[in-house]
PDB file of N, CA and C in Angstrom:
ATOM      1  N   UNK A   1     -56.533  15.533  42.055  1.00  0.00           N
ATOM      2  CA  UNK A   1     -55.242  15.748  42.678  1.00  0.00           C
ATOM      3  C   UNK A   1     -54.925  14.629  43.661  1.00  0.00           C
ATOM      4  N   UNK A   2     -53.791  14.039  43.711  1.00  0.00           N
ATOM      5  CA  UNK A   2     -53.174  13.214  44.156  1.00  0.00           C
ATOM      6  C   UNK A   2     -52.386  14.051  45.555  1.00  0.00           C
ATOM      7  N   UNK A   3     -52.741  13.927  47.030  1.00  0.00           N
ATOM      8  CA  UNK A   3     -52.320  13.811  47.998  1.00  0.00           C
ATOM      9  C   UNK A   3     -51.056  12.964  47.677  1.00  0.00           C
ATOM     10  N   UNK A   4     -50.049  13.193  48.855  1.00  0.00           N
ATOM     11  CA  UNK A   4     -48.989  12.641  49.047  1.00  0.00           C
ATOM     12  C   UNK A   4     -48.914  11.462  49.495  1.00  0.00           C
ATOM     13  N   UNK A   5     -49.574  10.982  50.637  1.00  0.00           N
ATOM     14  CA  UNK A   5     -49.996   9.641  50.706  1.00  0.00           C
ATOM     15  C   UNK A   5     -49.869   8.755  49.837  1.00  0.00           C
ATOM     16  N   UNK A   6     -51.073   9.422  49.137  1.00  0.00           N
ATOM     17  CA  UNK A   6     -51.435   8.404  48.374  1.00  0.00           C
ATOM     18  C   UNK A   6     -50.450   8.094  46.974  1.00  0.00           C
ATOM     19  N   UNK A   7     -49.335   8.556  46.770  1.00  0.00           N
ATOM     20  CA  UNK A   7     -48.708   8.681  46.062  1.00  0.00           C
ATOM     21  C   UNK A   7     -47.663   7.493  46.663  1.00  0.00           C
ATOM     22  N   UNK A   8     -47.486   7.527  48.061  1.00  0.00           N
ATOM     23  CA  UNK A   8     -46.243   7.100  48.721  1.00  0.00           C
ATOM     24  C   UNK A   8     -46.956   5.745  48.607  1.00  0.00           C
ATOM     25  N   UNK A   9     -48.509   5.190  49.048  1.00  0.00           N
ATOM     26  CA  UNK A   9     -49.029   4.259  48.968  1.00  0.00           C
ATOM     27  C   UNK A   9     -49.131   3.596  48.262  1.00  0.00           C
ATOM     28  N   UNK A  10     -48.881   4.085  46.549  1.00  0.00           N
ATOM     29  CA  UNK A  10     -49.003   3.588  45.512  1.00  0.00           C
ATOM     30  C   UNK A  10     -47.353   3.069  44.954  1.00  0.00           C
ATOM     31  N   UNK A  11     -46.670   3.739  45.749  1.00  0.00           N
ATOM     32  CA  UNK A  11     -45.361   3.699  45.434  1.00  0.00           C
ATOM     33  C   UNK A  11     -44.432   2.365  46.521  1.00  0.00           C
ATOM     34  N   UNK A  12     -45.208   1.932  47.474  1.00  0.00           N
ATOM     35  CA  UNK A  12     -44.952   1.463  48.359  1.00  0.00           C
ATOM     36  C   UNK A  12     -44.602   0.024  47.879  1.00  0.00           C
ATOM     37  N   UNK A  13     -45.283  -0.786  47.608  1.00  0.00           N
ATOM     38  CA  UNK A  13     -45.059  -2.232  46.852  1.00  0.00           C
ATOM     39  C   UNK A  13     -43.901  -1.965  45.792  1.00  0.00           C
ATOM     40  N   UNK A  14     -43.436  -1.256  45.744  1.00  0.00           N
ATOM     41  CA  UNK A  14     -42.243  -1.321  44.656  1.00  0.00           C
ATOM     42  C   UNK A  14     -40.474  -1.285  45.106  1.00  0.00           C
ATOM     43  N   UNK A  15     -41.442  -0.628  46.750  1.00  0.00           N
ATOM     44  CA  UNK A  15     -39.733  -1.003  47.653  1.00  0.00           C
ATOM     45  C   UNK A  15     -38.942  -1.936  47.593  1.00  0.00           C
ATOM     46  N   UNK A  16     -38.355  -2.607  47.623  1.00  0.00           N
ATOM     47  CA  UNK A  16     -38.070  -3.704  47.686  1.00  0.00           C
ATOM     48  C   UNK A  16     -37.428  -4.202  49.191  1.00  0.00           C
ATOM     49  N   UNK A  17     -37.954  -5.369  49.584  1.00  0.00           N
ATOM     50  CA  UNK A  17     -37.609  -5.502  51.248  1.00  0.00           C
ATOM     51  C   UNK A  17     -36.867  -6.821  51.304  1.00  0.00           C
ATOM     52  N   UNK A  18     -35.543  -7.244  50.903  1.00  0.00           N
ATOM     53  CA  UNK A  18     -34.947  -8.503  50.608  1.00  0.00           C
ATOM     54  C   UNK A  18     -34.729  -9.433  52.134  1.00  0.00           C
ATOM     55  N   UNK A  19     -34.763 -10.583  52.370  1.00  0.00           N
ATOM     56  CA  UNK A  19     -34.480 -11.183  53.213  1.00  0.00           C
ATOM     57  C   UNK A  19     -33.401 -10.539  54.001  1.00  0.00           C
ATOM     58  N   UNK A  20     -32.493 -10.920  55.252  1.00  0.00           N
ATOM     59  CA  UNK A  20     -30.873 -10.962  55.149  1.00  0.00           C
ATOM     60  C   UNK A  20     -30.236 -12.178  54.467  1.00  0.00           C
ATOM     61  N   UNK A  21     -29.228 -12.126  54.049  1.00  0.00           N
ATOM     62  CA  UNK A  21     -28.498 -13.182  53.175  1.00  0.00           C
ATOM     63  C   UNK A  21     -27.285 -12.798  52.970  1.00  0.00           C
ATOM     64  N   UNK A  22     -26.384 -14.116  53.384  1.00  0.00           N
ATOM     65  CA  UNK A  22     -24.754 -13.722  53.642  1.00  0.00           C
ATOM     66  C   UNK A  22     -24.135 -14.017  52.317  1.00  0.00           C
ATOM     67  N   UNK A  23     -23.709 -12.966  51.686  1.00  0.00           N
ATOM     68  CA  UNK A  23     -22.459 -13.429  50.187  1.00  0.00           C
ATOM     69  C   UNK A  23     -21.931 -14.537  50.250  1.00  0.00           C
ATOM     70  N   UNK A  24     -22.189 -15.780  49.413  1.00  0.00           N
ATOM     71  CA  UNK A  24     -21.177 -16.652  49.385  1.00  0.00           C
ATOM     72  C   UNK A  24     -19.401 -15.930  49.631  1.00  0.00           C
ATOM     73  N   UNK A  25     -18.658 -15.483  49.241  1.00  0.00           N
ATOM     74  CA  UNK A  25     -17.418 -14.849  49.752  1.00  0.00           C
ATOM     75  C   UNK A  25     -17.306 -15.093  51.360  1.00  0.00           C
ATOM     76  N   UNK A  26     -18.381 -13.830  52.195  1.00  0.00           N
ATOM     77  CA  UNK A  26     -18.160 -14.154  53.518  1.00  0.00           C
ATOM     78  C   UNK A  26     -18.399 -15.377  54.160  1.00  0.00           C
ATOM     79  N   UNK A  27     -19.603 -15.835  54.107  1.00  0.00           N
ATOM     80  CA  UNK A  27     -19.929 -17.327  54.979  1.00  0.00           C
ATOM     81  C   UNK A  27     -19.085 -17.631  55.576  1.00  0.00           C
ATOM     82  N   UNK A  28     -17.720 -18.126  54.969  1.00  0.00           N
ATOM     83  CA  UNK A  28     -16.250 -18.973  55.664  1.00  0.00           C
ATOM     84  C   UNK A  28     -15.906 -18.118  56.537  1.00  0.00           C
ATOM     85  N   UNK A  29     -15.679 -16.762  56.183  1.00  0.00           N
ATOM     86  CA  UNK A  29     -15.017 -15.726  56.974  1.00  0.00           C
ATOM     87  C   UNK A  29     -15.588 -15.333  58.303  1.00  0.00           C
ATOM     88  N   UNK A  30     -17.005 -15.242  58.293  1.00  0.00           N
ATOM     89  CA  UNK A  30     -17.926 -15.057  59.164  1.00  0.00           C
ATOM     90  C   UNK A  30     -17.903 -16.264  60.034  1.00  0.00           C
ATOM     91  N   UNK A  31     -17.850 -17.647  59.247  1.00  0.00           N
ATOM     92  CA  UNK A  31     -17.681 -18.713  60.318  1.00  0.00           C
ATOM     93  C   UNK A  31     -16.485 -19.134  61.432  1.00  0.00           C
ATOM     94  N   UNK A  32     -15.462 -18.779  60.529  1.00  0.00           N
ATOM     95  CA  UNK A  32     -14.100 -18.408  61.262  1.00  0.00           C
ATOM     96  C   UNK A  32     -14.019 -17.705  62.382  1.00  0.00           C
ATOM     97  N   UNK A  33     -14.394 -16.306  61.630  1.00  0.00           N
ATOM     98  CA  UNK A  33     -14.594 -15.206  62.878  1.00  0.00           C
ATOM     99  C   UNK A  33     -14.939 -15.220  64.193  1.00  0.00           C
ATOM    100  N   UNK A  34     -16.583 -16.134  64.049  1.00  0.00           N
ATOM    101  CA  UNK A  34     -17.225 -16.534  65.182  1.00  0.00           C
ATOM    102  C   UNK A  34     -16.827 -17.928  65.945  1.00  0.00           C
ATOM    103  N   UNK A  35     -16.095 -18.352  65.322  1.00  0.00           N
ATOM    104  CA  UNK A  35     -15.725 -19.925  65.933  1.00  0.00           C
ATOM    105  C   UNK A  35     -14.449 -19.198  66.513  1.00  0.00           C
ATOM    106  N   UNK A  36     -13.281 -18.311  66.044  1.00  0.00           N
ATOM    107  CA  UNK A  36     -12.438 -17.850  66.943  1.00  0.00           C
ATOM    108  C   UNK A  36     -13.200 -17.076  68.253  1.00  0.00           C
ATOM    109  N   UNK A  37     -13.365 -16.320  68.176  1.00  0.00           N
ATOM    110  CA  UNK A  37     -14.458 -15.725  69.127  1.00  0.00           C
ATOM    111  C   UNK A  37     -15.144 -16.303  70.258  1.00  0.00           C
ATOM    112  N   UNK A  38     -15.458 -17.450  69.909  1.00  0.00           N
ATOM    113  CA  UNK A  38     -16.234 -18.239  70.893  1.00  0.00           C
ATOM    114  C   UNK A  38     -15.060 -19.330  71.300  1.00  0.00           C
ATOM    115  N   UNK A  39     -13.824 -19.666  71.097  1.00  0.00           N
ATOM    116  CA  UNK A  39     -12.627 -20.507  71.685  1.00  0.00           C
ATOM    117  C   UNK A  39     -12.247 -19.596  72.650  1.00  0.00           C
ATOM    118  N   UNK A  40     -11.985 -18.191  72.182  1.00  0.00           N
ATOM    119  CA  UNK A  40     -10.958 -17.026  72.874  1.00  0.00           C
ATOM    120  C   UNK A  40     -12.146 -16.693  74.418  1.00  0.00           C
ATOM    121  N   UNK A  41     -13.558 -16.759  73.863  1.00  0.00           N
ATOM    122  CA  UNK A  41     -14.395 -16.598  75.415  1.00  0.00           C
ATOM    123  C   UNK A  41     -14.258 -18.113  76.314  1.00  0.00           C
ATOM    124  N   UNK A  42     -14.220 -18.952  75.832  1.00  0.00           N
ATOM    125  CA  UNK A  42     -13.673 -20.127  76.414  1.00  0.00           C
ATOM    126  C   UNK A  42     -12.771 -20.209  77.093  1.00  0.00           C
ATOM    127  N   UNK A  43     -11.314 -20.010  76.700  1.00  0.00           N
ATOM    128  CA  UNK A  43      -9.877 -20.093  77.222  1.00  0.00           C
ATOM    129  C   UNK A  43     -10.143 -18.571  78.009  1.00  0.00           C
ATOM    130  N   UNK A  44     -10.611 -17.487  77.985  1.00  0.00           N
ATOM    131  CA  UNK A  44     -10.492 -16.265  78.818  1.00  0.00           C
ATOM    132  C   UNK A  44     -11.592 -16.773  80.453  1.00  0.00           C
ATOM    133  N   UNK A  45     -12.503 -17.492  79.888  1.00  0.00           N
ATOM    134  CA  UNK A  45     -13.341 -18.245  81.155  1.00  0.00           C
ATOM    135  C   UNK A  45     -12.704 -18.910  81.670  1.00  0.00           C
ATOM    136  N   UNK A  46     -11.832 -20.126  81.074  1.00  0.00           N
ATOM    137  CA  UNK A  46     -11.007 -20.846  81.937  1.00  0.00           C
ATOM    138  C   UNK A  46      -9.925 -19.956  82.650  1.00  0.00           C
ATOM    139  N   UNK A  47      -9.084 -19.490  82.257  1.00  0.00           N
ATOM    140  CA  UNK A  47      -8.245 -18.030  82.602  1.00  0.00           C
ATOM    141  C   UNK A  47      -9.086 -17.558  84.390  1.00  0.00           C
ATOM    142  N   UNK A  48     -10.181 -17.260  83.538  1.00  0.00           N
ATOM    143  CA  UNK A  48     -10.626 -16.118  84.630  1.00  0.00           C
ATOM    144  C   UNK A  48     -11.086 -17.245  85.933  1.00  0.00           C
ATOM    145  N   UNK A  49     -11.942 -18.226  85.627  1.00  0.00           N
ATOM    146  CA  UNK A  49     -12.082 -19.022  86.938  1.00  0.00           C
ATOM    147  C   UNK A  49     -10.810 -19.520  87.531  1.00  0.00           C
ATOM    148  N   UNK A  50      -9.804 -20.102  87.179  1.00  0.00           N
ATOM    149  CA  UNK A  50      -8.531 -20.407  87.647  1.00  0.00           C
ATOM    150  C   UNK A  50      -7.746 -19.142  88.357  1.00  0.00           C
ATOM    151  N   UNK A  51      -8.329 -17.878  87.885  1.00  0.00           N
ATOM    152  CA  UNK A  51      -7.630 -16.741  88.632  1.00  0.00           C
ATOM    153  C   UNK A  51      -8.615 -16.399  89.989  1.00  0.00           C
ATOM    154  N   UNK A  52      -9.562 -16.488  89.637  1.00  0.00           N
ATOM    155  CA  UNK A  52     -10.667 -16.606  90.808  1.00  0.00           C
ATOM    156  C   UNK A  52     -10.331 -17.728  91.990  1.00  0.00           C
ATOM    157  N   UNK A  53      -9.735 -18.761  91.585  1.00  0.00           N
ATOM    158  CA  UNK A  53      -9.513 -19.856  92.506  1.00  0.00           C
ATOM    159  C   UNK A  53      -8.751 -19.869  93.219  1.00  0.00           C
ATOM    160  N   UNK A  54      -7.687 -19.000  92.419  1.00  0.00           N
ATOM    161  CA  UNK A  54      -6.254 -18.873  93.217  1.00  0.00           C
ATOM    162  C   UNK A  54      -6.410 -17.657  94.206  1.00  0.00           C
ATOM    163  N   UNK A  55      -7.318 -16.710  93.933  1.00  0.00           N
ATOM    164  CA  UNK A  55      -7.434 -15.589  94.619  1.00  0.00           C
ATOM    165  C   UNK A  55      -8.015 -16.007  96.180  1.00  0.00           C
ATOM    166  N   UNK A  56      -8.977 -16.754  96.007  1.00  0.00           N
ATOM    167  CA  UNK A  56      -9.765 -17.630  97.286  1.00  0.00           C
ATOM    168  C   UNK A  56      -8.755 -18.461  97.605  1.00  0.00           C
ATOM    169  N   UNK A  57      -7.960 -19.600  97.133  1.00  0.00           N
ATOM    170  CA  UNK A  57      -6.946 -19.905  98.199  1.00  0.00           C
ATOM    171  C   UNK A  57      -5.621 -18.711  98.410  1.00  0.00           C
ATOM    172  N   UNK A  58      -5.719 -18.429  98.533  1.00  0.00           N
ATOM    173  CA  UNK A  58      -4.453 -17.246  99.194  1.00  0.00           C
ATOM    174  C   UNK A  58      -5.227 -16.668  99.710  1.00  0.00           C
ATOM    175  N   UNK A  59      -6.313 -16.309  99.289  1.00  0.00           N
ATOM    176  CA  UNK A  59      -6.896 -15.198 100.474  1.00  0.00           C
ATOM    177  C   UNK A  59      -7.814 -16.040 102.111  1.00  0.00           C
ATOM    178  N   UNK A  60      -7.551 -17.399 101.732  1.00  0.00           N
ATOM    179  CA  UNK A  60      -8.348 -17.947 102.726  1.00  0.00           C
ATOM    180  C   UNK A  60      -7.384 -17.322 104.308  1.00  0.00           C
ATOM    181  N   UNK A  61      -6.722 -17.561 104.693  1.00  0.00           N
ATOM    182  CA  UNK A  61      -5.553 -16.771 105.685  1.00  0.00           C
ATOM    183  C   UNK A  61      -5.395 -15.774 105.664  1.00  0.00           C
ATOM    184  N   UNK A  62      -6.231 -15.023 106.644  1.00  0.00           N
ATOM    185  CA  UNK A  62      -5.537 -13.578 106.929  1.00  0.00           C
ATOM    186  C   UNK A  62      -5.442 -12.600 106.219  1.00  0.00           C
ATOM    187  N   UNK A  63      -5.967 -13.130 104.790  1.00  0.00           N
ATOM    188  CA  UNK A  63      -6.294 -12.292 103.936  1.00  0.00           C
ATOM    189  C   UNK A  63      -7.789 -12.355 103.326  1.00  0.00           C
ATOM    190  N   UNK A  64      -8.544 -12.256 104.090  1.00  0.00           N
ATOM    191  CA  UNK A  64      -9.975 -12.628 103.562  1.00  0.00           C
ATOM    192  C   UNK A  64     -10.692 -11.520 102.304  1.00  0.00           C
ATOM    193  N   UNK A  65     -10.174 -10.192 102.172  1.00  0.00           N
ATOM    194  CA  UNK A  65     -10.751  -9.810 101.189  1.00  0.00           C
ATOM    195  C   UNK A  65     -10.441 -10.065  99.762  1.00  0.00           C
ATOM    196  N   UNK A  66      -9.050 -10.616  99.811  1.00  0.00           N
ATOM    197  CA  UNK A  66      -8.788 -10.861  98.646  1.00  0.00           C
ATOM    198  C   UNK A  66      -9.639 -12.189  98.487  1.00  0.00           C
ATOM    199  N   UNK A  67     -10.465 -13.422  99.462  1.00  0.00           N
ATOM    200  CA  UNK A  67     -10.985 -14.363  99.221  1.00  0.00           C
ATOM    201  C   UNK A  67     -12.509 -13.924  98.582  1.00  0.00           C
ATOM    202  N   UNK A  68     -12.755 -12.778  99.219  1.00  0.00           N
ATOM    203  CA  UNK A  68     -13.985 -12.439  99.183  1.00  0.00           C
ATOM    204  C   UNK A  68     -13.961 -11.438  97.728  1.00  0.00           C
ATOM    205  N   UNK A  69     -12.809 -10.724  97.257  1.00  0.00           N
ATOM    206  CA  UNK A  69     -13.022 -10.687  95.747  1.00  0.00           C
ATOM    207  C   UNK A  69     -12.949 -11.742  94.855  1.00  0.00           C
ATOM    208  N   UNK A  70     -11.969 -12.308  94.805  1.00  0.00           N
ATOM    209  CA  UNK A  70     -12.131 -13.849  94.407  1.00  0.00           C
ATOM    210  C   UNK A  70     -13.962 -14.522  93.643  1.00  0.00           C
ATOM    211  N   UNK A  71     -14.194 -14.204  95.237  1.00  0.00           N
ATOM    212  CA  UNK A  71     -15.799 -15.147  94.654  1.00  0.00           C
ATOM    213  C   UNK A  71     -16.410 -13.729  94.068  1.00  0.00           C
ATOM    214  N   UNK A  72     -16.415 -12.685  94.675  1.00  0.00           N
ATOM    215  CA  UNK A  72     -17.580 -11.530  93.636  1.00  0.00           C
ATOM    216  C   UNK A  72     -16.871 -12.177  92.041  1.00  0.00           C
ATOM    217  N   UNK A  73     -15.289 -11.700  91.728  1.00  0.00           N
ATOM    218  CA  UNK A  73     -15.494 -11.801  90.406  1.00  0.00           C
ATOM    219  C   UNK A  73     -15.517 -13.195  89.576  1.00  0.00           C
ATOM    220  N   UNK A  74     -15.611 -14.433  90.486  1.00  0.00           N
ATOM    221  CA  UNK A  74     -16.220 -15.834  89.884  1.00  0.00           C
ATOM    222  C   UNK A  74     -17.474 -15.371  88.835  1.00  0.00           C
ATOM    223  N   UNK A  75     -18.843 -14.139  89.903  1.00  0.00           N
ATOM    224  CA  UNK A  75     -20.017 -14.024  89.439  1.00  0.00           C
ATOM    225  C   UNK A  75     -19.869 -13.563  88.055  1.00  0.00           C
ATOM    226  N   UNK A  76     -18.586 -12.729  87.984  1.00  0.00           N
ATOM    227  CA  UNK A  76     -18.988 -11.904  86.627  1.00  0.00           C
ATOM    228  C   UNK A  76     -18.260 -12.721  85.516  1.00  0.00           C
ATOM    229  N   UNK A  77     -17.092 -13.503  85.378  1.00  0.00           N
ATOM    230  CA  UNK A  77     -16.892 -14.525  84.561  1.00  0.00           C
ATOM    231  C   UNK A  77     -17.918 -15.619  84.705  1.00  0.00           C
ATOM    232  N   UNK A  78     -18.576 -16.311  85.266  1.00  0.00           N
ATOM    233  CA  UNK A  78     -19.964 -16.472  84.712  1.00  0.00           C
ATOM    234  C   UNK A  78     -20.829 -15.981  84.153  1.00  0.00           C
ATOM    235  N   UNK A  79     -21.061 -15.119  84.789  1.00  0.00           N
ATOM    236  CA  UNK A  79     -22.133 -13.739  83.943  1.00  0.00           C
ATOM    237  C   UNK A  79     -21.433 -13.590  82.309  1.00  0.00           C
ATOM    238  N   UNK A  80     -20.454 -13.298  82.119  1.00  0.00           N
ATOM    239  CA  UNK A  80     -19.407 -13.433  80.897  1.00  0.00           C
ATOM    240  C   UNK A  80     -20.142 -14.938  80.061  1.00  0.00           C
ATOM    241  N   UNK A  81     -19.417 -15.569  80.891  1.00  0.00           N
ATOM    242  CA  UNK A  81     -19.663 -17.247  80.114  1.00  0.00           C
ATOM    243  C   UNK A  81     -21.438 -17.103  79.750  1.00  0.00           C
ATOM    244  N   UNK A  82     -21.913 -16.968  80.021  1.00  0.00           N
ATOM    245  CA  UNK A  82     -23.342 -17.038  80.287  1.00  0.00           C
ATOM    246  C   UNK A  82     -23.992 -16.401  79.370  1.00  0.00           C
ATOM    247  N   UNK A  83     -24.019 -14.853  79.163  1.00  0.00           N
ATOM    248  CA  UNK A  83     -23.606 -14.153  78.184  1.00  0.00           C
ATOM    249  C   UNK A  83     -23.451 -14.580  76.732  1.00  0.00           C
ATOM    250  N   UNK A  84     -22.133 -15.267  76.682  1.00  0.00           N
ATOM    251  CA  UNK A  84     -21.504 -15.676  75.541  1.00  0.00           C
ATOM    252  C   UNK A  84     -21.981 -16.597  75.047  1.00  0.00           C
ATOM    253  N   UNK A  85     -22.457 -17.685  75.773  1.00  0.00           N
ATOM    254  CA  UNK A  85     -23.000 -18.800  75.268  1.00  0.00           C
ATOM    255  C   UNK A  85     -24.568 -18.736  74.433  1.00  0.00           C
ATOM    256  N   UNK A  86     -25.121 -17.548  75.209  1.00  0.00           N
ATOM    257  CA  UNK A  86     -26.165 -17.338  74.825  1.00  0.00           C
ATOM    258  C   UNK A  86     -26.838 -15.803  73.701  1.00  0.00           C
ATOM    259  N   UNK A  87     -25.616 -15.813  73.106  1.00  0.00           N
ATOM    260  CA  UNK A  87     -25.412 -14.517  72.285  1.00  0.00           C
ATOM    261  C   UNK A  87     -25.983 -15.123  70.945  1.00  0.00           C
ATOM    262  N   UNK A  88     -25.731 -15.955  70.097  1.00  0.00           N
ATOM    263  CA  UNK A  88     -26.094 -15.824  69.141  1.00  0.00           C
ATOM    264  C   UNK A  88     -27.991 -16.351  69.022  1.00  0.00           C
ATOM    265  N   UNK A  89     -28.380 -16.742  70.317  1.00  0.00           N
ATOM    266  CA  UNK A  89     -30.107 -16.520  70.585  1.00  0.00           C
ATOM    267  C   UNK A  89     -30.095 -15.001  70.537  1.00  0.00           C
ATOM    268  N   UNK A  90     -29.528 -14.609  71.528  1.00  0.00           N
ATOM    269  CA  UNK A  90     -30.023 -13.747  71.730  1.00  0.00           C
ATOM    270  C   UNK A  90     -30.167 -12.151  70.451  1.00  0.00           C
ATOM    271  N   UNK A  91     -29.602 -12.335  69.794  1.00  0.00           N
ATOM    272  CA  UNK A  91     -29.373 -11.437  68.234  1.00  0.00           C
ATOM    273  C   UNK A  91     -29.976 -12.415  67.403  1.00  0.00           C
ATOM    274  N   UNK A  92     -30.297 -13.710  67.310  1.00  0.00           N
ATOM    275  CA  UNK A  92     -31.577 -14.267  66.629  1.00  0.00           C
ATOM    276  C   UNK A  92     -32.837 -13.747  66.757  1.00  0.00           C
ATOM    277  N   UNK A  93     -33.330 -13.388  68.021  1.00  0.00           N
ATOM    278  CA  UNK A  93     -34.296 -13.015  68.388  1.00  0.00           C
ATOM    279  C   UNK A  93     -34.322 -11.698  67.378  1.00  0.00           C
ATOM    280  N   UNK A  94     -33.468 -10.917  67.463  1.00  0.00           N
ATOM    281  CA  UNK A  94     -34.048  -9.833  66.768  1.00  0.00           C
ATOM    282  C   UNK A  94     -33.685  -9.731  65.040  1.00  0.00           C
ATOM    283  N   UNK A  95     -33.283 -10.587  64.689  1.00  0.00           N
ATOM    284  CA  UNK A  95     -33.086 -11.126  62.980  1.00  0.00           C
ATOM    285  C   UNK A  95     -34.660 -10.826  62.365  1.00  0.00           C
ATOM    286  N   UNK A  96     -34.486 -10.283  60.915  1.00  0.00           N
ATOM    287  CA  UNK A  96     -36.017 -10.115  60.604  1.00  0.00           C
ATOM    288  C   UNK A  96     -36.029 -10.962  59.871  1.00  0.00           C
TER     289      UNK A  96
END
């Protein structure tokens, strides 16, 4: 008598475990995708530091908290940029 195991064990090499591999079809689409993607985090970084800049000069006078949000959210459009730049390592890393 054949346990279950050993059934699954014997059955096991027949799985089949394929690389990942992108359809010729997508490739272009996928490259597109991600090259828009990574312009639009670009121009939203430039966006966001230029709004950060303006927030610190106006707030330098008499209005210091608006200077002092200003620089907190500089940190997080960096943190953003930073992020972004380093996204497609970072989902490499876990590619099998």
């Amino acid at each position: 008598m054949h346990t279950a195991t050993e059934v699954l064990a014997q059955q096991a090499p027949v799985i089949p475990n394929p690389s990942p591999g992108v359809p010729r079809e997508l490739q272009d689409f996928g490259n597109t995708v991600v090259a828009a993607l990574k312009w639009l985090l670009l121009v939203s970084g430039v966006g966001g530091l230029l709004a950060c800049s303006i927030m610190i000069a106006i707030g330098r006078r008499n209005r210091n908290q608006l200077a002092q949000q200003g620089i907190f959210d500089a940190g997080f459009v960096l943190i953003g940029l930073a992020l972004g730049s380093m996204a497609a390592t970072l989902v490499g890393i876990f590619a099998i």
